[in-house]
PDB file of N, CA and C in Angstrom:
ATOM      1  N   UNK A   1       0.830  -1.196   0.000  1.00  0.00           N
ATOM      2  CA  UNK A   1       0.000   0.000   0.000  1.00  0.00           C
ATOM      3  C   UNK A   1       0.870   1.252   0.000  1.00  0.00           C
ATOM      4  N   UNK A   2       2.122   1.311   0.523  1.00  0.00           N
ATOM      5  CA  UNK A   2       2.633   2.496   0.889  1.00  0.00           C
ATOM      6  C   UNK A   2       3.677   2.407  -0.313  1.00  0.00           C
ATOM      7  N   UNK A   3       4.090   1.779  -1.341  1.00  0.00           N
ATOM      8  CA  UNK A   3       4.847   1.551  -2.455  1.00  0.00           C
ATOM      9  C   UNK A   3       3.231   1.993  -3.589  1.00  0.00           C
ATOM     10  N   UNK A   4       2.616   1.616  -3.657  1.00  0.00           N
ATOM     11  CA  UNK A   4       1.047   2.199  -4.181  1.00  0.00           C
ATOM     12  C   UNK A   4       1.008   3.667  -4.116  1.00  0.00           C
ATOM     13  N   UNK A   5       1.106   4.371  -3.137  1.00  0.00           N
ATOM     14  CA  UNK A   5       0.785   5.759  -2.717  1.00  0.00           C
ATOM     15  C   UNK A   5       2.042   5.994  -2.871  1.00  0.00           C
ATOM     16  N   UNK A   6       3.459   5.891  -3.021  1.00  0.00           N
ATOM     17  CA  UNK A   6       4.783   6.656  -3.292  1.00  0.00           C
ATOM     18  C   UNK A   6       4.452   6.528  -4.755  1.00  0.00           C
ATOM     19  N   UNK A   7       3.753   5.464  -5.626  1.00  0.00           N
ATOM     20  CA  UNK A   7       4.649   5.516  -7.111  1.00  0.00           C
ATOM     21  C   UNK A   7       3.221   6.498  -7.464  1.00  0.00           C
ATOM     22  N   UNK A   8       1.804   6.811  -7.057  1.00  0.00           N
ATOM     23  CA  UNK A   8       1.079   7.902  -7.276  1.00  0.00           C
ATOM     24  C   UNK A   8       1.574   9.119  -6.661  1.00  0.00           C
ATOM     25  N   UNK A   9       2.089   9.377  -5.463  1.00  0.00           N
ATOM     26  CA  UNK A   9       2.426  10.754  -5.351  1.00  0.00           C
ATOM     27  C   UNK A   9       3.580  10.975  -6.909  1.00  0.00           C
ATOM     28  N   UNK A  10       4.346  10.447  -6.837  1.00  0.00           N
ATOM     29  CA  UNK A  10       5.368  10.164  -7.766  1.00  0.00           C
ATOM     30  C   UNK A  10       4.891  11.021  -9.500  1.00  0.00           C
ATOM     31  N   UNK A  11       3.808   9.920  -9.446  1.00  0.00           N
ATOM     32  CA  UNK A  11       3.318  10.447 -11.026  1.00  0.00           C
ATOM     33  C   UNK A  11       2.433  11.593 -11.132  1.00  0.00           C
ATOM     34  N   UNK A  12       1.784  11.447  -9.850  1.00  0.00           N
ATOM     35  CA  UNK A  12       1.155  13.336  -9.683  1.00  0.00           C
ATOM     36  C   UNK A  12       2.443  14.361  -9.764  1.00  0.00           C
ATOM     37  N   UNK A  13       3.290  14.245  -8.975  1.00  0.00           N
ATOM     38  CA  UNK A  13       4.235  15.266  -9.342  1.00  0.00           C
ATOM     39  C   UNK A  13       4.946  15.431 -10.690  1.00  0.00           C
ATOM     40  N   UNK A  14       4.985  14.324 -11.422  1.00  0.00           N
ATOM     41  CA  UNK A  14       5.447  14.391 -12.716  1.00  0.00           C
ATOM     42  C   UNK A  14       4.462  14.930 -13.367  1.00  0.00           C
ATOM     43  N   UNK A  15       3.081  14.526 -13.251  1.00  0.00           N
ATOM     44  CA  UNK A  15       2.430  15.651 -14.382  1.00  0.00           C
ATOM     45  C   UNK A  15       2.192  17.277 -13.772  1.00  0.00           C
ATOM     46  N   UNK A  16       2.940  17.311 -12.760  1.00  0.00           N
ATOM     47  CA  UNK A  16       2.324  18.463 -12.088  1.00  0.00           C
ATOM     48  C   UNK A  16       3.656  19.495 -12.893  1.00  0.00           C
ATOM     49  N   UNK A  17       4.824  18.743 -13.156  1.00  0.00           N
ATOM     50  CA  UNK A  17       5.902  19.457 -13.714  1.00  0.00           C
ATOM     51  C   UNK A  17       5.774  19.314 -14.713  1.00  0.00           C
ATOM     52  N   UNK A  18       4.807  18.761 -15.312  1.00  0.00           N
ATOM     53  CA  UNK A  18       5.153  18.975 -16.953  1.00  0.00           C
ATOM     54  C   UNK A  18       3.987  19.803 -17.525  1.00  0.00           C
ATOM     55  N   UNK A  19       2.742  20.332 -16.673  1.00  0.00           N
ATOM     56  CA  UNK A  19       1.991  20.892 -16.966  1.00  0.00           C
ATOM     57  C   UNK A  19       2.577  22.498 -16.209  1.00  0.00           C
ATOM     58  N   UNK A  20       3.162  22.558 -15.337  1.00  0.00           N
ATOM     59  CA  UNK A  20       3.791  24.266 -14.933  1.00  0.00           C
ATOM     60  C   UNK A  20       4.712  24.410 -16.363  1.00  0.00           C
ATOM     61  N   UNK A  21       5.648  23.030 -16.423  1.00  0.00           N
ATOM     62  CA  UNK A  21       6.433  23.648 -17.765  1.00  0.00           C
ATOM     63  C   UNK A  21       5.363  24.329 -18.879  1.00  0.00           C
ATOM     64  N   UNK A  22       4.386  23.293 -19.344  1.00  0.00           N
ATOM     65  CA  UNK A  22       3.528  23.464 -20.474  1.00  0.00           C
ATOM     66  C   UNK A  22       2.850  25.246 -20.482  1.00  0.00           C
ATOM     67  N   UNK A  23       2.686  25.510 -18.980  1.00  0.00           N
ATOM     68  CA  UNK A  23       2.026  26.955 -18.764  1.00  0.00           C
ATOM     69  C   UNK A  23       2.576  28.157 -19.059  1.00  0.00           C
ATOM     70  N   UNK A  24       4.323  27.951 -18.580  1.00  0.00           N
ATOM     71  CA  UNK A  24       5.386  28.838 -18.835  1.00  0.00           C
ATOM     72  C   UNK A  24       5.484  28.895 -20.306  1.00  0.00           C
ATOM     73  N   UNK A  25       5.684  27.783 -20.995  1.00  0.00           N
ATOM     74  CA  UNK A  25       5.458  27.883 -22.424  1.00  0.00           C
ATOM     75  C   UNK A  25       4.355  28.498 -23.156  1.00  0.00           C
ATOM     76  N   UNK A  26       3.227  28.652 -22.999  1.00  0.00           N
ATOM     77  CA  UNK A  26       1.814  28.928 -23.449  1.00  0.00           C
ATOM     78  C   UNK A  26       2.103  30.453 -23.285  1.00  0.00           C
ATOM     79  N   UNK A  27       2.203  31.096 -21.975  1.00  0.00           N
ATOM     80  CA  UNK A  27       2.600  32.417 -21.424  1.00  0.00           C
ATOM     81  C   UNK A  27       4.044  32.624 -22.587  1.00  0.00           C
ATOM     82  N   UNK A  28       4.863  32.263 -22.685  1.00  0.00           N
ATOM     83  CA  UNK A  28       5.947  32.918 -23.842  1.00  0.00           C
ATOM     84  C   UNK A  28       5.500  33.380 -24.740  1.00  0.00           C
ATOM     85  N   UNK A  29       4.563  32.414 -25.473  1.00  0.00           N
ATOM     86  CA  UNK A  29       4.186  32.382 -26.738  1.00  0.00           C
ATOM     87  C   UNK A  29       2.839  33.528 -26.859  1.00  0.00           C
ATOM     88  N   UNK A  30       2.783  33.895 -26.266  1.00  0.00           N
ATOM     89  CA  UNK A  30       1.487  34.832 -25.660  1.00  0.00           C
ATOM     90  C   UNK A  30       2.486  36.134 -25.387  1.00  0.00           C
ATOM     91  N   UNK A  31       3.043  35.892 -25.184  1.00  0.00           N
ATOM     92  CA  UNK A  31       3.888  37.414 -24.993  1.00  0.00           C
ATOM     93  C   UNK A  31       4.526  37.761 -26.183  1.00  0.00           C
ATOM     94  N   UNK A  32       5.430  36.761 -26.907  1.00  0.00           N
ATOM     95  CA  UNK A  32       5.681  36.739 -28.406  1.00  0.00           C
ATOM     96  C   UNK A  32       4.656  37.271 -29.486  1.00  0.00           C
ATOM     97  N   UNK A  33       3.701  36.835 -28.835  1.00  0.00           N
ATOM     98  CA  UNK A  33       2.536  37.499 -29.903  1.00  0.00           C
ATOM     99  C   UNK A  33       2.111  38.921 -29.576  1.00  0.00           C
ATOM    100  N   UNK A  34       2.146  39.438 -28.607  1.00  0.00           N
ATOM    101  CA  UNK A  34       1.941  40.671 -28.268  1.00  0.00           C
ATOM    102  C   UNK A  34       3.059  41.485 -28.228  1.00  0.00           C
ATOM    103  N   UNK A  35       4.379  41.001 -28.525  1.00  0.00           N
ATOM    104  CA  UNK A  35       5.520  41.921 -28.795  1.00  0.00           C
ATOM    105  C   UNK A  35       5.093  42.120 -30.671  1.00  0.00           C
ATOM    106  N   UNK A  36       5.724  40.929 -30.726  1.00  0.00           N
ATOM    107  CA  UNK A  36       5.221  40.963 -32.090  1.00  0.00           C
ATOM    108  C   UNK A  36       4.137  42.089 -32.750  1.00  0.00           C
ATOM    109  N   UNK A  37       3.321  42.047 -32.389  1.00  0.00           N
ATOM    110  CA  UNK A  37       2.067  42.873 -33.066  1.00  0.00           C
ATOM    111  C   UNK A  37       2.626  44.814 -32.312  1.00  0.00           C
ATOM    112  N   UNK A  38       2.923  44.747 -30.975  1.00  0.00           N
ATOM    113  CA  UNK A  38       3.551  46.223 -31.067  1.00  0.00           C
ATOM    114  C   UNK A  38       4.955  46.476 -31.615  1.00  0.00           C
ATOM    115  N   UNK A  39       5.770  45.394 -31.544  1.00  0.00           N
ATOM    116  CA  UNK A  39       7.157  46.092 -31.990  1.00  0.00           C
ATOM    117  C   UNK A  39       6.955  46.246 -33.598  1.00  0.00           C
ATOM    118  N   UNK A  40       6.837  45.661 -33.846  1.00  0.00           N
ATOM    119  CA  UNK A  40       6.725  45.246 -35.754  1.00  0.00           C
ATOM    120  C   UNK A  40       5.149  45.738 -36.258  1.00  0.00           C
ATOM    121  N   UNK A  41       4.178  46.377 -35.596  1.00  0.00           N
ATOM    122  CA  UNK A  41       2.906  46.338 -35.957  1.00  0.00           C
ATOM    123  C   UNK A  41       2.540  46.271 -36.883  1.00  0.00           C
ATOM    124  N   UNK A  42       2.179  45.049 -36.925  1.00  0.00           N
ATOM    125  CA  UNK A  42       1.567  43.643 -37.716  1.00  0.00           C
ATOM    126  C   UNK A  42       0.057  43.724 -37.095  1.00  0.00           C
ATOM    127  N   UNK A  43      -1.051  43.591 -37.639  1.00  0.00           N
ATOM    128  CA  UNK A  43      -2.145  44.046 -37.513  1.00  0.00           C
ATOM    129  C   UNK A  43      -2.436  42.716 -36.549  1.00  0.00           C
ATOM    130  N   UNK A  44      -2.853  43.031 -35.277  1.00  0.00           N
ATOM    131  CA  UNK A  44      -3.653  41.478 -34.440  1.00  0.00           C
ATOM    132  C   UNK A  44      -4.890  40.813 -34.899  1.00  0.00           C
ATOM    133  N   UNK A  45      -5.407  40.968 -35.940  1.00  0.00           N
ATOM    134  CA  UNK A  45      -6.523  39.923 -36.381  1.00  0.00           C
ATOM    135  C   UNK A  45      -6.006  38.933 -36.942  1.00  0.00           C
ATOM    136  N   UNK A  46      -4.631  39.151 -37.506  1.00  0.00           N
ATOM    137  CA  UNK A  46      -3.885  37.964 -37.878  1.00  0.00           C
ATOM    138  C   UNK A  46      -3.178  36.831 -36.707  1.00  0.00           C
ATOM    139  N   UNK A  47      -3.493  37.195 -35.157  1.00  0.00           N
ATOM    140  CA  UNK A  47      -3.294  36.576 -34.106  1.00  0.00           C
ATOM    141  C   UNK A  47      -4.368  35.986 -33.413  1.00  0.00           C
ATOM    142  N   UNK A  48      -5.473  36.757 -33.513  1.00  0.00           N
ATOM    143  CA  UNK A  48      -6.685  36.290 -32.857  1.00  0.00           C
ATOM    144  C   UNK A  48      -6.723  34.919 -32.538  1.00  0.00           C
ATOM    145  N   UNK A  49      -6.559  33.973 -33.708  1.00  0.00           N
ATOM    146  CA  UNK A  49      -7.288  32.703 -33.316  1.00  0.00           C
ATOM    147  C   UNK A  49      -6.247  31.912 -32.809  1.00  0.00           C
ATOM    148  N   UNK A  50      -5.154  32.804 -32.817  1.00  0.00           N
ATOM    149  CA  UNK A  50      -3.594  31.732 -31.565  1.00  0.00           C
ATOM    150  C   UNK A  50      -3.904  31.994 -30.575  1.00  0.00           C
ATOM    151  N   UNK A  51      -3.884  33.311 -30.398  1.00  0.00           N
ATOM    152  CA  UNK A  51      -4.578  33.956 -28.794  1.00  0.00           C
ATOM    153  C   UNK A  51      -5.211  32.988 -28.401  1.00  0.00           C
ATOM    154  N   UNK A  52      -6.668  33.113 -29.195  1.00  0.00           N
ATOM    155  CA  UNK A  52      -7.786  32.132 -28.337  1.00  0.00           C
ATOM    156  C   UNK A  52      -7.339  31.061 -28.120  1.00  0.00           C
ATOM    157  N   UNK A  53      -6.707  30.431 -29.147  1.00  0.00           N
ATOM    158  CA  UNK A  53      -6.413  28.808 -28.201  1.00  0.00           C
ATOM    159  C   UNK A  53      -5.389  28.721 -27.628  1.00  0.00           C
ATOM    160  N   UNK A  54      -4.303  29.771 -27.480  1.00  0.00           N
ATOM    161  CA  UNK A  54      -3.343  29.613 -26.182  1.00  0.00           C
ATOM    162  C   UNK A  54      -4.299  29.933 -24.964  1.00  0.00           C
ATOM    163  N   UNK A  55      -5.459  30.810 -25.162  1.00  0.00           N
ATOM    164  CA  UNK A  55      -6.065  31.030 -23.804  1.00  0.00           C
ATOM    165  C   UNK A  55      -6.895  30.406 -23.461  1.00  0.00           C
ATOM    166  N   UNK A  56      -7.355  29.662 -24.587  1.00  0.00           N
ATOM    167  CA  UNK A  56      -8.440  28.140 -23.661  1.00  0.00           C
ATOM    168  C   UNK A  56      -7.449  26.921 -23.356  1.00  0.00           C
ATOM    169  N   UNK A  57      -5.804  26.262 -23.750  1.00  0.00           N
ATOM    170  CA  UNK A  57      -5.106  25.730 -23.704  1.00  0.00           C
ATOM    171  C   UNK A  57      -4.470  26.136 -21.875  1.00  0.00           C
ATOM    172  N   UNK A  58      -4.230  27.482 -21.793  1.00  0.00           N
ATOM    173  CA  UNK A  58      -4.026  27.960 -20.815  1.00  0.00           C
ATOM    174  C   UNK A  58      -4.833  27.155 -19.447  1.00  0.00           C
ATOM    175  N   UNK A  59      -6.556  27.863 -19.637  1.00  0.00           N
ATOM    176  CA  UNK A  59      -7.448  27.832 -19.099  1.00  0.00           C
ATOM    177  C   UNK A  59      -7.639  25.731 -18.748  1.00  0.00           C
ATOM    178  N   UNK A  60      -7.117  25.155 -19.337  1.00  0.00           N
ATOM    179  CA  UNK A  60      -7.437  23.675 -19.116  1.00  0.00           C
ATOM    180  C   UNK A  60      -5.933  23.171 -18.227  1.00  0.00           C
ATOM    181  N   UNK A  61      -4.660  23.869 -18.641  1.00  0.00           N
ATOM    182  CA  UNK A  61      -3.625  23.975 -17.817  1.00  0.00           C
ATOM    183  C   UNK A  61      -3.738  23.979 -16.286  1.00  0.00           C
ATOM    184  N   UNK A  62      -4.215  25.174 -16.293  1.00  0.00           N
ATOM    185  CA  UNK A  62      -4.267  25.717 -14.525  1.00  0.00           C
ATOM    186  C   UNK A  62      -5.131  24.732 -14.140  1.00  0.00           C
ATOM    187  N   UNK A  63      -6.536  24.151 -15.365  1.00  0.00           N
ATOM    188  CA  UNK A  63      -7.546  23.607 -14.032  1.00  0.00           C
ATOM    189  C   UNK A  63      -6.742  22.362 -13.669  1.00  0.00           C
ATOM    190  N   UNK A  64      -5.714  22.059 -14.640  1.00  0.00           N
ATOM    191  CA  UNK A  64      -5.032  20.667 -14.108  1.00  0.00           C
ATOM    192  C   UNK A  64      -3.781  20.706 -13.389  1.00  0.00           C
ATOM    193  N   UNK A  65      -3.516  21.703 -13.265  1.00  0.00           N
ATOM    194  CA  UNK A  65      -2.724  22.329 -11.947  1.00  0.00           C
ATOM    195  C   UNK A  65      -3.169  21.962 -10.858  1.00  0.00           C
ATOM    196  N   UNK A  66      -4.240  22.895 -10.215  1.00  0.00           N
ATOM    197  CA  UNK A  66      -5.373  22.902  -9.577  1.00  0.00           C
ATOM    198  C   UNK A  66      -6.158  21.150  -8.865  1.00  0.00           C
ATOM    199  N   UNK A  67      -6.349  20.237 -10.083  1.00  0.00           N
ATOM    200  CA  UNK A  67      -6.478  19.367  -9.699  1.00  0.00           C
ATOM    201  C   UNK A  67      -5.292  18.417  -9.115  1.00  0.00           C
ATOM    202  N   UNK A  68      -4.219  19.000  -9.533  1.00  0.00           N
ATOM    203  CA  UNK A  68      -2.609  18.155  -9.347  1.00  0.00           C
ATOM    204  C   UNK A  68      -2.325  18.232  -7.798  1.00  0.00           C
ATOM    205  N   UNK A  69      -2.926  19.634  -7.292  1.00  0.00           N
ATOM    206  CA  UNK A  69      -2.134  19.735  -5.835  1.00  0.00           C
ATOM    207  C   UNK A  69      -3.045  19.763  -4.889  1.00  0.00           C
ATOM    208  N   UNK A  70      -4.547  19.348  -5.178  1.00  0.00           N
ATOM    209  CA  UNK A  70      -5.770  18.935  -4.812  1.00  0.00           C
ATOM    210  C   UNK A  70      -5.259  17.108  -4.437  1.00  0.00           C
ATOM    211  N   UNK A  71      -4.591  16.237  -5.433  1.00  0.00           N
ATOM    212  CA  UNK A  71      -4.498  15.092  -5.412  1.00  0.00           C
ATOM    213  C   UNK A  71      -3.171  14.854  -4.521  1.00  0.00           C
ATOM    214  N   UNK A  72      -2.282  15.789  -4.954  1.00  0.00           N
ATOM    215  CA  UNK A  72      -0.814  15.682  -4.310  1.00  0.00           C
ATOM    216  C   UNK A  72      -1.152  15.924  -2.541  1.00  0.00           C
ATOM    217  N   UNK A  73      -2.207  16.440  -2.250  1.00  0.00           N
ATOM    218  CA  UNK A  73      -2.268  16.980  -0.633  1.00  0.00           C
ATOM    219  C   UNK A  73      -2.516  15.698  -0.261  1.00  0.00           C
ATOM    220  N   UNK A  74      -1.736  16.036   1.027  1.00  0.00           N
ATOM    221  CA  UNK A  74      -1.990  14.814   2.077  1.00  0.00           C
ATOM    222  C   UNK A  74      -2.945  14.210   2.870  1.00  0.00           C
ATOM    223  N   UNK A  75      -3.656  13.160   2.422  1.00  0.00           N
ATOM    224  CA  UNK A  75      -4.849  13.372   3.460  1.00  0.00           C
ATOM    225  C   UNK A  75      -4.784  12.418   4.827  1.00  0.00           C
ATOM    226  N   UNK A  76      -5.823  12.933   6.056  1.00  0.00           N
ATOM    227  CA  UNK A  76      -5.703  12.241   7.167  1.00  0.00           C
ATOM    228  C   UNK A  76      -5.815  11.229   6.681  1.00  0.00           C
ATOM    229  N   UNK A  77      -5.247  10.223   7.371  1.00  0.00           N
ATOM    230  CA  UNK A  77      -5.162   8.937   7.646  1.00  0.00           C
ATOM    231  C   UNK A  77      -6.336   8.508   8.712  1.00  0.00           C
ATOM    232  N   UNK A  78      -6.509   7.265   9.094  1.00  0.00           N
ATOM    233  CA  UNK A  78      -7.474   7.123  10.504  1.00  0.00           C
ATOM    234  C   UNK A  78      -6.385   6.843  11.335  1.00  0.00           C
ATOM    235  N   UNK A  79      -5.229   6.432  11.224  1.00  0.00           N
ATOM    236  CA  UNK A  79      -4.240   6.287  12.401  1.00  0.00           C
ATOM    237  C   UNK A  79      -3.815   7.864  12.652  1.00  0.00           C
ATOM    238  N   UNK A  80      -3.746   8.924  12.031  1.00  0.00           N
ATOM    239  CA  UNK A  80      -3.652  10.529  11.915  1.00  0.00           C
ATOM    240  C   UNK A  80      -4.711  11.130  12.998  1.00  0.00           C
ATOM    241  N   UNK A  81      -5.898  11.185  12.369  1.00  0.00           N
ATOM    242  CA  UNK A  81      -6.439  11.541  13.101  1.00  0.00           C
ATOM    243  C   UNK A  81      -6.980  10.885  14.362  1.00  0.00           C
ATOM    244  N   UNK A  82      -6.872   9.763  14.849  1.00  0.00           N
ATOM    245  CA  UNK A  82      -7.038   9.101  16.093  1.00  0.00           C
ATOM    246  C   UNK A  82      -5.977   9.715  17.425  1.00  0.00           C
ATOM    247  N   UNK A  83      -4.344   9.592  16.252  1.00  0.00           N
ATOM    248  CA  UNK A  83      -3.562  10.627  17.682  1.00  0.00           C
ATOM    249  C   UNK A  83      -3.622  12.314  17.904  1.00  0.00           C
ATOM    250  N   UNK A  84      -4.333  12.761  16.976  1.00  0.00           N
ATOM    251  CA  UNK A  84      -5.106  13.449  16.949  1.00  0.00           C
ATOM    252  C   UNK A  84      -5.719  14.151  17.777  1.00  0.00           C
ATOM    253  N   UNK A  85      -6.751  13.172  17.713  1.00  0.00           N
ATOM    254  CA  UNK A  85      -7.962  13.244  19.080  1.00  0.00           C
ATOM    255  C   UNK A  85      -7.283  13.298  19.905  1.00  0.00           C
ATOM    256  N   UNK A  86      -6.441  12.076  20.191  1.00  0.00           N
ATOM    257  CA  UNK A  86      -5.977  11.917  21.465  1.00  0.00           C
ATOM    258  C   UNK A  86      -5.338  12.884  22.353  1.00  0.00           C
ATOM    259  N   UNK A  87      -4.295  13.844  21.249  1.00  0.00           N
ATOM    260  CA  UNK A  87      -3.322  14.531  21.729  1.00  0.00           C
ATOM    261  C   UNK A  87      -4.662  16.051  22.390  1.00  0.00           C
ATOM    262  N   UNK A  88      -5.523  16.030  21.371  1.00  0.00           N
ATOM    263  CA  UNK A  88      -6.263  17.983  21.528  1.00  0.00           C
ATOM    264  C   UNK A  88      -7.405  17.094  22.765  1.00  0.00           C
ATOM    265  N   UNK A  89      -7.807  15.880  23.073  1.00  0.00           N
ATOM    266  CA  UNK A  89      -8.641  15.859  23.898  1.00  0.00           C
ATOM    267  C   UNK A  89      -7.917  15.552  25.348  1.00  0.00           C
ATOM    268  N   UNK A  90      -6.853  15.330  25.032  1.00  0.00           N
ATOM    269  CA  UNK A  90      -6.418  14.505  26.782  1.00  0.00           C
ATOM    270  C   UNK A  90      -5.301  15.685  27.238  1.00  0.00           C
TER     271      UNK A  90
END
């Protein structure tokens, strides 16, 4: 059980790093496009539809962020919370 729960914390943290990488990337490319269009002004309707899907690509990122460190948290145990009790009641 406890080789079970190391090789899942394990692979939660691996997608948890490859989706912050994936975010940092999305955010570059989002800034690239907005240099782009002021340094060189290049008209942005020719960006629009990267925008949008770096920002719904974005938007599915974070929620799996979000769910990554939702799964990665530690939860009580019943042997946890029993010394617990013990310790805040006695």
């Amino acid at each position: 059980m406890n080789a079970e729960r190391k090789r899942l914390k394990k692979e939660a943290s691996t997608e948890r790093s490859r989706l912050e990488r994936r975010l940092g990337e999305i955010e570059r490319e989002m800034k690239r496009i907005v240099d782009s269009i002021v340094v060189t002004g290049m008209p942005p309707e020719q960006f629009v539809a990267r925008m949008q899907e770096l920002e719904a690509e974005k938007a599915k990122v974070i929620a799996g962020l979000d769910a990554a460190k939702a799964t990665t948290s530690s939860p009580c145990t019943p042997r946890r919370s029993i010394v617990t009790s013990a310790l805040l009641w006695n």
